[in-house]
Protein backbone atom coordinates (compact mmCIF):
# COMPACT_ATOMS: atom_id res chain seq x y z
CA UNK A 1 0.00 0.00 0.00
CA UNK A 2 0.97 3.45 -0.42
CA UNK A 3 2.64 5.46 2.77
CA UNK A 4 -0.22 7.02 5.21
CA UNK A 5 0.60 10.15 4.21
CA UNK A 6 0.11 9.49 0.54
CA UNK A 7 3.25 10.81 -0.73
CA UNK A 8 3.99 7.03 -2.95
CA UNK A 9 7.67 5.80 -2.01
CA UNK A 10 9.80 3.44 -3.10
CA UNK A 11 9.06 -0.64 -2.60
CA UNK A 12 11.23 -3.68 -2.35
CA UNK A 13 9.08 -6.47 -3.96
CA UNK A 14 11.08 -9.00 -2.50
CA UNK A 15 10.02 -7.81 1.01
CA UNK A 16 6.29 -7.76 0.36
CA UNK A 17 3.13 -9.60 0.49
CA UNK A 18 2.07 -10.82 -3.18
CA UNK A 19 -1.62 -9.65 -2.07
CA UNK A 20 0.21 -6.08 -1.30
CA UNK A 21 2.33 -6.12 -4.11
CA UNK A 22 -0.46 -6.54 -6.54
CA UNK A 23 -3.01 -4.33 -4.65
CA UNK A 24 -0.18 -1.15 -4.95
CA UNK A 25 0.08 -1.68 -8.65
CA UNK A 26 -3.16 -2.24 -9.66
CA UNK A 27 -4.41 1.32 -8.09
CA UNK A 28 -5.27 2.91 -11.25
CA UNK A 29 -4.61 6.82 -9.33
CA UNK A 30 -0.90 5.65 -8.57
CA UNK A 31 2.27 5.82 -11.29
CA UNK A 32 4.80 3.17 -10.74
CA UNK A 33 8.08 2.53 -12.49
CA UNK A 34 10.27 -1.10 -11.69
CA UNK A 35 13.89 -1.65 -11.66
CA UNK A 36 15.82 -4.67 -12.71
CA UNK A 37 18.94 -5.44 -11.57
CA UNK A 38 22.29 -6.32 -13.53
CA UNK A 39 21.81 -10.25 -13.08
CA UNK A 40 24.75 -12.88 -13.79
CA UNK A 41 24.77 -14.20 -17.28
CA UNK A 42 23.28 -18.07 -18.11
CA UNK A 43 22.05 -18.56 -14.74
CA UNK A 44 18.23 -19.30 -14.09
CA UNK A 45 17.51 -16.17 -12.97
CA UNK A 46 19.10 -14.44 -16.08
CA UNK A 47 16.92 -16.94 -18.09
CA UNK A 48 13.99 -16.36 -16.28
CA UNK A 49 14.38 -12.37 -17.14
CA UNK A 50 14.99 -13.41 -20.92
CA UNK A 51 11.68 -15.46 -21.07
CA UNK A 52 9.69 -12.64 -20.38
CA UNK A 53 11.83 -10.45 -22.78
CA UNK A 54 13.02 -8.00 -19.76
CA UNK A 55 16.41 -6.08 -20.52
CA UNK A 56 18.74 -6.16 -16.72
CA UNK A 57 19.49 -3.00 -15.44
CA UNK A 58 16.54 -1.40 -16.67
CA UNK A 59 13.23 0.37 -15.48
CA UNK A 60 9.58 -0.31 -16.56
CA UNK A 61 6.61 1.68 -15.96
CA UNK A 62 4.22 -0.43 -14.53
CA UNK A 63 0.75 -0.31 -16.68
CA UNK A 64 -1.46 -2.67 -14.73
CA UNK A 65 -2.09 -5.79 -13.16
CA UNK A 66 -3.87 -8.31 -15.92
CA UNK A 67 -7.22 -10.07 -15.24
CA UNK A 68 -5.40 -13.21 -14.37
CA UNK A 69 -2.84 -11.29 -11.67
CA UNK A 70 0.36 -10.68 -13.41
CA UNK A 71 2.14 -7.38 -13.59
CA UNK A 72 1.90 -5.80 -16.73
CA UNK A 73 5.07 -3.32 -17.75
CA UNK A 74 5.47 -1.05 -20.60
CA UNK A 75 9.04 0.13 -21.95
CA UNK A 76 9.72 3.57 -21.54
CA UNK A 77 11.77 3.47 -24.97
CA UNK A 78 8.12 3.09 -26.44
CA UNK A 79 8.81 -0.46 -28.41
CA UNK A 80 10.13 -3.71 -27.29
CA UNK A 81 7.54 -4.41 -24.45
CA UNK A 82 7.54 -7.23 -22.13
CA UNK A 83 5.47 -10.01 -21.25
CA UNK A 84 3.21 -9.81 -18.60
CA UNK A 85 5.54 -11.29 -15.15
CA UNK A 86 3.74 -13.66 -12.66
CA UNK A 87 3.45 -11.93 -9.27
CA UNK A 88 5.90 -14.34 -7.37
CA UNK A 89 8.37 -13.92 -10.66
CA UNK A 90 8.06 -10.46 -10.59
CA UNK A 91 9.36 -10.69 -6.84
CA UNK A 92 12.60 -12.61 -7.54
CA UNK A 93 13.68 -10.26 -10.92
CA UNK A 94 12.90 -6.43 -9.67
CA UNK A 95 15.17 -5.10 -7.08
CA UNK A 96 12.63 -1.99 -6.35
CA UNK A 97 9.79 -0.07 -7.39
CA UNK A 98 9.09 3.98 -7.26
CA UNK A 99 5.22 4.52 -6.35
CA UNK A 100 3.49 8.31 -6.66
CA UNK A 101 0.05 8.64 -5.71
């Protein structure tokens, strides 16, 4: 959830409820942008950020959560657009996310 004092802030996905998580990004008043981390090269994790076309060490603006819960980002470079990421997936490839009200 946003701060009490509705000023947004920033979010550490890994640290949060998935209920939470979802519930702060799918406020359609709030703006949100993700960050990705740098992430090792052919490991699982750098895999699992390839599958969903995500570029490491790179933010997304986050457009939505879809009808079936997953977090749905939007490029800011205006092409190239990821897949929708899974809640729980979303939690183990974004270091932090910026939330204004």
């Amino acid at each position: 959830m946003l701060h009490a004092d509705g000023l947004g802030g920033t979010y550490f996905p890994a640290h949060m409820d998935p209920a939470q998580l979802s519930s702060t990004l799918a406020n359609p008043s709030t703006a949100a942008v993700a960050s990705i981390t740098k992430i090792a090269e052919d490991t699982p994790l750098d895999a699992l950020r390839k599958s969903y076309g995500l570029y490491a060490g790179h933010s997304y603006s986050v457009a939505g959560v879809t009808a079936d819960g997953k977090i749905a980002l939007s490029n800011p470079w205006g092409y190239n657009h990821p897949m929708p990421v899974p809640i729980d997936d979303f939690q183990r490839l974004f270091n932090h996310i910026d939330v204004w009200p």
